[in-house]
Protein backbone atom coordinates (compact mmCIF):
# COMPACT_ATOMS: atom_id res chain seq x y z
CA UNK A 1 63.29 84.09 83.41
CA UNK A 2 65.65 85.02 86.37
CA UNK A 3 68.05 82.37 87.94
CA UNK A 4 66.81 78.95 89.31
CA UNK A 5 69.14 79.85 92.17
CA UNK A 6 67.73 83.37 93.21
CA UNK A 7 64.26 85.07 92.51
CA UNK A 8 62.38 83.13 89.08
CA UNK A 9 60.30 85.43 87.45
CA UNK A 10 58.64 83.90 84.55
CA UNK A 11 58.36 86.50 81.36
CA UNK A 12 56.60 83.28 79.29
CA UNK A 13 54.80 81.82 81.36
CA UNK A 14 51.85 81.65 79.46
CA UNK A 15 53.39 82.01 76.09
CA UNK A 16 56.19 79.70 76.55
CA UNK A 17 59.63 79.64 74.30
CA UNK A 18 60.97 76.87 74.13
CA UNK A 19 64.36 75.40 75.48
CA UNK A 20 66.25 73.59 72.45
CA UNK A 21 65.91 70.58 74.96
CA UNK A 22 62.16 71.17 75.38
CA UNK A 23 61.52 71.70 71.60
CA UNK A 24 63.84 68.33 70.74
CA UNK A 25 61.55 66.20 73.44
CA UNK A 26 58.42 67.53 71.85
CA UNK A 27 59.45 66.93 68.30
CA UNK A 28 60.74 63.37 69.24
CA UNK A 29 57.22 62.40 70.96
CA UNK A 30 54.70 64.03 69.00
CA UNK A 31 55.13 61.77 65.75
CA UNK A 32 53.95 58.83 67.47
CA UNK A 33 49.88 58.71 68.60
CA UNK A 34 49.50 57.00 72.03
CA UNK A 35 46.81 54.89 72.36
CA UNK A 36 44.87 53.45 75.41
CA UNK A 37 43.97 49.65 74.80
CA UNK A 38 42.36 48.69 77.98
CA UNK A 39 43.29 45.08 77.41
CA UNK A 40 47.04 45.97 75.96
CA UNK A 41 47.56 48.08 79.29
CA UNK A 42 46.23 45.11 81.11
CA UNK A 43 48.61 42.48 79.60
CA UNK A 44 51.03 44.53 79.79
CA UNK A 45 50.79 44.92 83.32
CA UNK A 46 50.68 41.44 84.25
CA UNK A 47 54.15 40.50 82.25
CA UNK A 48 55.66 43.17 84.42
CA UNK A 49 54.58 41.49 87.55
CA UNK A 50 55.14 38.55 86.76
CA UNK A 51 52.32 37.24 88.71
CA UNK A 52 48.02 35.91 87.72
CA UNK A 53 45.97 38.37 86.26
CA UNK A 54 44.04 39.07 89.43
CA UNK A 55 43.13 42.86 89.23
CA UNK A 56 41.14 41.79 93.03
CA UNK A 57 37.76 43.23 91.42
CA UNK A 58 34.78 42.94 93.63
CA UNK A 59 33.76 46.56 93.69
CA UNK A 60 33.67 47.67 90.01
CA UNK A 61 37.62 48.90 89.71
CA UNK A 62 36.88 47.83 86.18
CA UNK A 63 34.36 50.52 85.66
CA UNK A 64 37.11 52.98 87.66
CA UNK A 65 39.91 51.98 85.24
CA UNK A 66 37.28 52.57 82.03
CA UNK A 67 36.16 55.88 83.56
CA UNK A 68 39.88 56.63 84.08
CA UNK A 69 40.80 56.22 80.57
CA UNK A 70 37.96 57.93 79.12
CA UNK A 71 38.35 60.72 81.18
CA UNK A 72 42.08 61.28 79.57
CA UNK A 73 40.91 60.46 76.16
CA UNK A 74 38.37 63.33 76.48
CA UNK A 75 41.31 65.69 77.09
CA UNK A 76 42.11 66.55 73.63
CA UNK A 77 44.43 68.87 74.47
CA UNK A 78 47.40 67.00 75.45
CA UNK A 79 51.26 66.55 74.01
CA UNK A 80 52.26 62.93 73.09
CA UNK A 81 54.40 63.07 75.74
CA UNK A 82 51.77 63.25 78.42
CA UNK A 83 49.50 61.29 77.01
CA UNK A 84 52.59 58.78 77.09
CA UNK A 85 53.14 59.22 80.47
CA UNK A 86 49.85 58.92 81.76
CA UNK A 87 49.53 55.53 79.75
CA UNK A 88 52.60 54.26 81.74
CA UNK A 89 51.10 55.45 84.74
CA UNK A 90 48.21 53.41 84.19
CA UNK A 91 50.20 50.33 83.44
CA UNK A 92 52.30 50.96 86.74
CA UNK A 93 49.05 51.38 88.56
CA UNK A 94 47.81 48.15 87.35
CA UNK A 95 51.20 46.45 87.66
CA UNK A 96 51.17 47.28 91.37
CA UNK A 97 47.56 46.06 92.44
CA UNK A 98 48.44 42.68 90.41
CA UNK A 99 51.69 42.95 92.91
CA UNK A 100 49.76 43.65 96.09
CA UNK A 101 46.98 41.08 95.30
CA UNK A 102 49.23 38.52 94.76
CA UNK A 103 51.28 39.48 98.15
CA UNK A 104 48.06 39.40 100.26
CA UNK A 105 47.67 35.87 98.70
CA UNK A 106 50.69 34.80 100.21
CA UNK A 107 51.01 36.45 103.00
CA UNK A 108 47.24 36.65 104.03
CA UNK A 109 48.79 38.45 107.84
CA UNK A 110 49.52 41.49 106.45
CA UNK A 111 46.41 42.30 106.20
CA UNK A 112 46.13 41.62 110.30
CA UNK A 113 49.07 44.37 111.02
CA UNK A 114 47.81 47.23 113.04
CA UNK A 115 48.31 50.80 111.66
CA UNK A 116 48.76 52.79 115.02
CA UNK A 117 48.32 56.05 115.94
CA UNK A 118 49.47 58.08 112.74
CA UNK A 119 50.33 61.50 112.20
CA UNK A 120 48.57 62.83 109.28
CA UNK A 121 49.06 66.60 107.94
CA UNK A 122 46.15 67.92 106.09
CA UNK A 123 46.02 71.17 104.35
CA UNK A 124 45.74 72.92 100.82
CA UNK A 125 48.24 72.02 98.06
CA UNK A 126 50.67 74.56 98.50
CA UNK A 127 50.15 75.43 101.97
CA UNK A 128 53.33 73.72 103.76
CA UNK A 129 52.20 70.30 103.84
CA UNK A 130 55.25 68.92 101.89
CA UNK A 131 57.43 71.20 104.10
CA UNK A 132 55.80 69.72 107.83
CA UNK A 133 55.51 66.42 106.93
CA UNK A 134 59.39 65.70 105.52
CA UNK A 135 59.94 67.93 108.85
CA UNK A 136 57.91 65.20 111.07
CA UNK A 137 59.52 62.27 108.79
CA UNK A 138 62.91 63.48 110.13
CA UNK A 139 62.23 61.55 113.22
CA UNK A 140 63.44 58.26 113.13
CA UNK A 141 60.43 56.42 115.13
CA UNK A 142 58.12 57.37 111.87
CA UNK A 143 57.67 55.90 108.48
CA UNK A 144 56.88 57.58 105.90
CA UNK A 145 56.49 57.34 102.10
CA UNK A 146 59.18 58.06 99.96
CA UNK A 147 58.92 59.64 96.49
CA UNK A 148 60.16 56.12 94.85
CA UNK A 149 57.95 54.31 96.77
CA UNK A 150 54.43 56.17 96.28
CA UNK A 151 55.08 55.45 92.92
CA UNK A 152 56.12 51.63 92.20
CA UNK A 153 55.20 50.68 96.41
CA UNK A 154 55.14 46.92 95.74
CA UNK A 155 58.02 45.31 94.34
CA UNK A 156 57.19 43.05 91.50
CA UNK A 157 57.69 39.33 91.76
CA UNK A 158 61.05 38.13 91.68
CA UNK A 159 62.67 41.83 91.09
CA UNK A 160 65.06 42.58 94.12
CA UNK A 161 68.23 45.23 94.95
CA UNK A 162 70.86 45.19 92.41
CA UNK A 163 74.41 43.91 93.36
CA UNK A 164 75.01 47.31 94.59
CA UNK A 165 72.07 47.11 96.67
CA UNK A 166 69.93 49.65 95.13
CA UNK A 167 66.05 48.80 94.45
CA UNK A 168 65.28 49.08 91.08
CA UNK A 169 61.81 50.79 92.11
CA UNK A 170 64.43 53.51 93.10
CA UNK A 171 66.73 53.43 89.98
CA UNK A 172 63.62 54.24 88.48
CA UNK A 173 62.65 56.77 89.97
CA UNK A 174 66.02 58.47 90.00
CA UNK A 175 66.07 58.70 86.34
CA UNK A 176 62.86 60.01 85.66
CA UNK A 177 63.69 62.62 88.12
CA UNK A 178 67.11 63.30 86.27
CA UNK A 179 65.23 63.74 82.85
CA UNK A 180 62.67 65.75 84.83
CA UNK A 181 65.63 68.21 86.10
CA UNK A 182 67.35 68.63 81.89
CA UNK A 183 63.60 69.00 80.68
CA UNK A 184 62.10 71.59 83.08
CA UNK A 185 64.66 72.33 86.30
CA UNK A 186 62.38 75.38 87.58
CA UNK A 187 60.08 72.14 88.92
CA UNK A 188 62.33 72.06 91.78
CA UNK A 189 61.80 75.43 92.92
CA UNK A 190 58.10 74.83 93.31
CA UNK A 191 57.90 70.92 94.22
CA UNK A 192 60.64 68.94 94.00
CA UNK A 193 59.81 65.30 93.78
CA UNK A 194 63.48 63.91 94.45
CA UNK A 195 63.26 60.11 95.06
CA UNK A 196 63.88 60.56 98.75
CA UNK A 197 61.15 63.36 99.28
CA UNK A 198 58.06 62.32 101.18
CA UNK A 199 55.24 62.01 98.91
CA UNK A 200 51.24 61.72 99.67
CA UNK A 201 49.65 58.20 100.32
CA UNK A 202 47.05 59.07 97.79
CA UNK A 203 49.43 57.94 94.83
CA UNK A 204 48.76 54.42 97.35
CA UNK A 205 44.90 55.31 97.31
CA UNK A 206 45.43 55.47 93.66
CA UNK A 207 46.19 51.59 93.08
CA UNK A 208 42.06 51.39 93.86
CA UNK A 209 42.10 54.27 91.13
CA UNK A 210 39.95 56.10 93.62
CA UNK A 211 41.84 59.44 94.08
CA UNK A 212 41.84 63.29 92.75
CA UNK A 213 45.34 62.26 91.29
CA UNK A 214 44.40 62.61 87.70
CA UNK A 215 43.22 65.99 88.25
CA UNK A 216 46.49 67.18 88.57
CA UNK A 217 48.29 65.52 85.35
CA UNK A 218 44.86 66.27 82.80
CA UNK A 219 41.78 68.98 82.63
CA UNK A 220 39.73 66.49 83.84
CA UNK A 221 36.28 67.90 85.64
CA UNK A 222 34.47 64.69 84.01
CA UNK A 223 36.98 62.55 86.65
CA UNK A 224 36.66 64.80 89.32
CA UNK A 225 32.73 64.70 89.44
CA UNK A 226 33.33 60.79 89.27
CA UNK A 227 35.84 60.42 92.23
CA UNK A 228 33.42 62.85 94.49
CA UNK A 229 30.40 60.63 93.88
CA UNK A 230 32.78 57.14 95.29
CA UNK A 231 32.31 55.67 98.36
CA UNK A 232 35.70 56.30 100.09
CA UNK A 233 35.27 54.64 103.22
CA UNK A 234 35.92 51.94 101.04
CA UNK A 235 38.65 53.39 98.90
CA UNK A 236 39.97 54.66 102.01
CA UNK A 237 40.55 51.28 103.81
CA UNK A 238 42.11 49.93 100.52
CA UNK A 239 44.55 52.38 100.84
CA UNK A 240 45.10 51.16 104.65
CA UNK A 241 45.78 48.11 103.06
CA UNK A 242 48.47 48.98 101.00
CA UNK A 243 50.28 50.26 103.97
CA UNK A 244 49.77 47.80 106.16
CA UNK A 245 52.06 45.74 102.69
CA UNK A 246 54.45 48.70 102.89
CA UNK A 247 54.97 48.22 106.63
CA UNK A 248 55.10 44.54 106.19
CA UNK A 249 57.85 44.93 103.78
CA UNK A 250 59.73 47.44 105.38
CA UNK A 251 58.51 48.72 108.87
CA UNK A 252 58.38 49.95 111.24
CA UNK A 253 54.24 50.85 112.41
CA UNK A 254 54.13 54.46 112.67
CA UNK A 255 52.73 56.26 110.03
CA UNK A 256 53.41 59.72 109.19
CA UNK A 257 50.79 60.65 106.32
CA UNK A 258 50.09 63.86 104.47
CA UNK A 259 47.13 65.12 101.82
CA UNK A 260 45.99 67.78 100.57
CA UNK A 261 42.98 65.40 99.62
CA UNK A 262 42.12 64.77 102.96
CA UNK A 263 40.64 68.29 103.38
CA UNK A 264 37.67 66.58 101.17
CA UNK A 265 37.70 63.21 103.10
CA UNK A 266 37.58 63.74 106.79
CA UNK A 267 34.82 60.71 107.29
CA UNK A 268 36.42 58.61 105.50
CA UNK A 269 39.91 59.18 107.03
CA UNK A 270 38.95 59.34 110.64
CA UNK A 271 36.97 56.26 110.30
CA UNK A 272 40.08 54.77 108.68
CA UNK A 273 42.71 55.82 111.26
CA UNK A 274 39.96 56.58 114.03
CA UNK A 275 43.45 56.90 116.61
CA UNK A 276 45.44 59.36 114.15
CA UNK A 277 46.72 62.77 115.40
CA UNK A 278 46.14 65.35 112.54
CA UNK A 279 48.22 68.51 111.76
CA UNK A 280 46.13 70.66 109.79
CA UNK A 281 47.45 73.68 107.83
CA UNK A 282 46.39 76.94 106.68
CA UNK A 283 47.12 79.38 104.06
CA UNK A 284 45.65 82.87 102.23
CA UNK A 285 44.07 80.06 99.44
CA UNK A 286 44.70 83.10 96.55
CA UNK A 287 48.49 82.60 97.68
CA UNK A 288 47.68 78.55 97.12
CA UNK A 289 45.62 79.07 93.65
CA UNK A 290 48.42 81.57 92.73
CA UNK A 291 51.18 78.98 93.39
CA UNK A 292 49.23 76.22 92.15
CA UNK A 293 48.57 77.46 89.11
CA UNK A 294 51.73 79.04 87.75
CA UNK A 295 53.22 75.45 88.78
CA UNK A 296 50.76 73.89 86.38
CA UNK A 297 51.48 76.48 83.51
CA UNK A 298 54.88 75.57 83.69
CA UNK A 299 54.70 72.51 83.20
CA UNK A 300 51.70 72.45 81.11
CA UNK A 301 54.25 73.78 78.08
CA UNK A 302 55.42 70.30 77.88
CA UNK A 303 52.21 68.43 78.85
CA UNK A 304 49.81 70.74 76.97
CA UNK A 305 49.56 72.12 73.47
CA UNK A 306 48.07 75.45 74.86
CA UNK A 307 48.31 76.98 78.03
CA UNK A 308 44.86 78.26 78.73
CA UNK A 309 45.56 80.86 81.98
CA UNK A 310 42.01 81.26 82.14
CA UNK A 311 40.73 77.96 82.80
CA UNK A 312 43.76 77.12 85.60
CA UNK A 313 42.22 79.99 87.47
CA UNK A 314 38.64 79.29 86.77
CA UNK A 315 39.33 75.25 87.86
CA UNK A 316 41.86 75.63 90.85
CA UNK A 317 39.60 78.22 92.39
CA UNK A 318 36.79 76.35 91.76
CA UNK A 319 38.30 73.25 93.14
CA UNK A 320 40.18 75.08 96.46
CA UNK A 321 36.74 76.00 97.31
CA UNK A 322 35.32 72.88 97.21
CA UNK A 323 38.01 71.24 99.26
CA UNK A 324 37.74 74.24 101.57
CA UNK A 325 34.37 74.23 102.14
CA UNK A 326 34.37 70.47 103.03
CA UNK A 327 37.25 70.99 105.35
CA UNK A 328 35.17 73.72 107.52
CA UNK A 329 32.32 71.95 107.23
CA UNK A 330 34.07 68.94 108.22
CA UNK A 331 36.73 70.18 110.75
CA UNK A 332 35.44 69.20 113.88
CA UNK A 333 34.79 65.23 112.77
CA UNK A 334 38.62 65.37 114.14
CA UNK A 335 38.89 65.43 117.98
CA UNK A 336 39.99 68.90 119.54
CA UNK A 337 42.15 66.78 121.62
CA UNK A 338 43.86 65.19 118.96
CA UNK A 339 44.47 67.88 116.05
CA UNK A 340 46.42 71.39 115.92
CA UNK A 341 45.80 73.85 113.11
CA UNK A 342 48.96 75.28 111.79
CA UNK A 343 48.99 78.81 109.97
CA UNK A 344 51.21 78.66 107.20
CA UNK A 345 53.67 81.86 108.35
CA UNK A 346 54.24 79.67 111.72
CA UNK A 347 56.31 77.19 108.86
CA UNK A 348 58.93 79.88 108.79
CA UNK A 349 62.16 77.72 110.08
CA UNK A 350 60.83 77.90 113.63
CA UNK A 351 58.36 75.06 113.56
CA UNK A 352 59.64 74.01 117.12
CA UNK A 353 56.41 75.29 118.93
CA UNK A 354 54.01 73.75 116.43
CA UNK A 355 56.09 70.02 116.39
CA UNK A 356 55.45 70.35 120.43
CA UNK A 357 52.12 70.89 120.04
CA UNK A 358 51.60 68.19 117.38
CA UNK A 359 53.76 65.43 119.46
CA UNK A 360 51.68 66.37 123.15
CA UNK A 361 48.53 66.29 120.83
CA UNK A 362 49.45 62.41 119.93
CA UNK A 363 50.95 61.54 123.05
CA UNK A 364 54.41 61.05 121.63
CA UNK A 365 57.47 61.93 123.57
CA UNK A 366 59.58 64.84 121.62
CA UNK A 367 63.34 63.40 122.82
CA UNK A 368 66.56 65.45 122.59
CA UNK A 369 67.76 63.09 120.00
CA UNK A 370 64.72 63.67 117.76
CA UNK A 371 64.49 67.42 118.25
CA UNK A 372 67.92 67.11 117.16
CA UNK A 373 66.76 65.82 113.84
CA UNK A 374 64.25 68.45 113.41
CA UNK A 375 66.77 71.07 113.96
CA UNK A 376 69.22 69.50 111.27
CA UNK A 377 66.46 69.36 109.20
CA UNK A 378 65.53 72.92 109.34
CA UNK A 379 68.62 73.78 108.91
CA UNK A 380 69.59 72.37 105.99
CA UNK A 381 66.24 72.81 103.86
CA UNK A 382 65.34 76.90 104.12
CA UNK A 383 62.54 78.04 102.22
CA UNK A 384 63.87 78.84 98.54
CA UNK A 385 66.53 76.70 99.06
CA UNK A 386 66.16 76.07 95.10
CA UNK A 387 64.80 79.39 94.08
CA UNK A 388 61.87 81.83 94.97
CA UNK A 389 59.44 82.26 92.47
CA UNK A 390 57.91 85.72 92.17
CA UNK A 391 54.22 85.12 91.57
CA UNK A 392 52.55 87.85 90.02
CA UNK A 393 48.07 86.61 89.08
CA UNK A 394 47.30 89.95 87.44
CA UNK A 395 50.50 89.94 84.90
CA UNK A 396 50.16 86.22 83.80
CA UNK A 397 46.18 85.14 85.01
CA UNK A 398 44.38 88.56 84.49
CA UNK A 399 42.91 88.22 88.01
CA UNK A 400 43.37 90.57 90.93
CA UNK A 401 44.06 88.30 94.77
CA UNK A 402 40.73 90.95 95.38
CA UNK A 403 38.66 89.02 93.47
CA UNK A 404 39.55 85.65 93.87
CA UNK A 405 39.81 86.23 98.08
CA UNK A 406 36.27 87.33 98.09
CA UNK A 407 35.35 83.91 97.40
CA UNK A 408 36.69 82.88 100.46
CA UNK A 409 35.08 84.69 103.38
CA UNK A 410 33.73 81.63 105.15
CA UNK A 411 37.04 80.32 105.61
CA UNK A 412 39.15 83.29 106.88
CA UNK A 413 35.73 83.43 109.21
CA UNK A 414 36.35 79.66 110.58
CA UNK A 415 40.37 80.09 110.61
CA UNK A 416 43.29 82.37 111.63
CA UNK A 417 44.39 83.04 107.86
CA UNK A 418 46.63 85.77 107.19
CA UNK A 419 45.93 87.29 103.47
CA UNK A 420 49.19 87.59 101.35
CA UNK A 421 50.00 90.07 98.86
């Protein structure tokens, strides 16, 4: 594997060796079988929040949280380790919705506090959506949702900043994403999830456990077909909810918001923010199934006890053409007026055209001061800033970009998508 700080080029990608680091984390985890007690999780939860035992159920989250657990107990082919860490997950999850329940109790206004006018960038995984929208969250005038946050976004009761000032929500996440950089540092080089990056408001979506999350942690086609068949207009103002707490607890109104969800939930997210301006972005989606997948190989020879290169591609293409198709079917439920598609080689370090268009879209003045910001931005974060990764589907999938682009005719039809190599 060549140098996280020039090109990567995997040579095990899908037979993995080992780091001595890797092999001692995977012989440390693997003698101990997690288990998923529903009611142990539960319990759990509630001592961490320190609060009732009010999971706020009036729409069946119990079935959701059963149909999330046996959806991770049917994959049978995960490490300790992730089975671990999706067990904590679910705790947090849990922990969090006890939090926000208990915060709506007391502060019953929040739930009165307008969310106006929000930028939201939609687009494939892969496609430049983390890029644009820790671009837009560069202005000042916008909140947006930090890394720490999207994943512990209610502080539990009676848990505040340390004498230095730092949130233990943060702490948190700042060691996880130390251990993350010793265990497997070529993650940064495809998506680095540093505390401070802007993360997707699904993780928030996720306290309702109504979201494609899972998907990307377990082979889980049991919980996709579930999630598809929920009513999100539902799920979708629950999330709305969970920002309006957010902006309660630390302002200001003005949302910037990114998913590559969305693509599949255009209803439900225009009914939810029926005044947001929405950035959506485009990419060759064999470059997006290509990058997708060798990030998920990666990782998967810590999460996984076999790689399986076959069923990433047969899955991710399978699942970029569902959220594909629903996105063209679905475009225009966004007003002309009030939406800009962005083609992915326009994200190239001169983004100032499209973040004009975006800001005249939504009515939003683009000062010196804030184009300022952008610049600075730009600037400082170049693409492969941490590494390039040379891709290569035939070598390490067995699939040409020939076959798996023929899939996608209807969509280079509805949008101006460049193929990649």
């Amino acid at each position: 594997m060549g140098s996280a700080l020039g090109d990567i080029d995997f040579d095990d990608l899908t037979s993995p060796k080992l780091t001595d680091v890797q092999r001692q984390i995977l012989e440390y985890t693997e003698a101990r079988h997690v288990e998923f007690d529903t009611d142990q999780m539960v319990a759990e939860a509630i001592e961490q929040a320190n609060v009732g035992d009010d999971l706020d159920d009036p729409d069946g989250f119990g079935d959701r949280l059963a149909a999330h657990i046996a959806a991770i107990e049917g994959d049978d082919g995960l490490t300790q380790l992730t089975r671990s860490s999706l067990r904590q997950r679910v705790v947090r999850l849990l922990r969090n919705r006890l939090s926000l329940t208990d915060l709506l109790k007391r502060y019953p206004e929040i739930e009165t506090i307008p969310i106006e006018k929000p930028l939201i960038v939609v687009g494939m995984p892969r496609s430049g959506t983390t890029h644009l929208v820790n671009l837009i969250a560069a202005d000042p005038r916008r909140r947006a949702l930090p890394y720490w946050e999207s994943q512990d976004p209610i502080p539990a009761r009676g848990q505040g900043p340390d004498i230095f000032g730092v949130d233990p929500r943060y702490a948190r996440a700042k060691s996880e994403h130390d251990a993350l950089m010793a265990s497997a540092p070529v993650v940064a080089a495809m998506h680095d999830r540093f505390p401070e990056a802007i993360e997707e408001e699904v993780e928030l979506l996720d306290l309702d456990l109504a979201a494609y999350v899972l998907e990307w942690h377990a082979r889980v086609p049991v919980w996709r077909d579930y999630y598809l068949e929920l009513d999100q207009n539902r799920h979708y103002a629950y999330m709305r909810k969970v920002l309006q707490a957010l902006t309660f607890l630390r302002g200001p109104r003005t949302w910037v918001l990114k998913s590559p969800q969305h693509c599949e939930q255009l209803g439900p997210l225009m009914a939810t923010f029926p005044d947001a301006t929405v950035a959506f972005t485009h990419r060759d989606p064999v470059a997006v199934i290509q990058s997708a997948i060798t990030m998920m190989a990666y990782s998967d020879r810590l999460r996984r006890t076999s790689i399986d290169p076959g069923w990433l591609v047969e899955y991710w293409s399978d699942r970029v053409h569902r959220l594909l198709s629903a996105c063209v079917r679905d475009r225009d439920l966004v007003p002309a007026d009030r939406s800009i598609d962005v083609n992915f080689h326009h994200l190239n370090g001169n983004e100032m055209p499209v973040l004009e268009r975006l800001y005249q879209c939504g009515g939003v003045e683009l000062t010196p001061k804030v184009r300022d910001r952008f610049q600075r931005y730009l600037d400082a974060n170049p693409r492969g800033k941490h590494g390039r990764i040379r891709y290569d589907l035939q070598r390490h999938f067995g699939f040409s970009a020939d076959e798996l682009r023929r899939r996608f005719d209807f969509y280079f039809d509805r949008f101006d998508v460049r193929p990649e190599a």
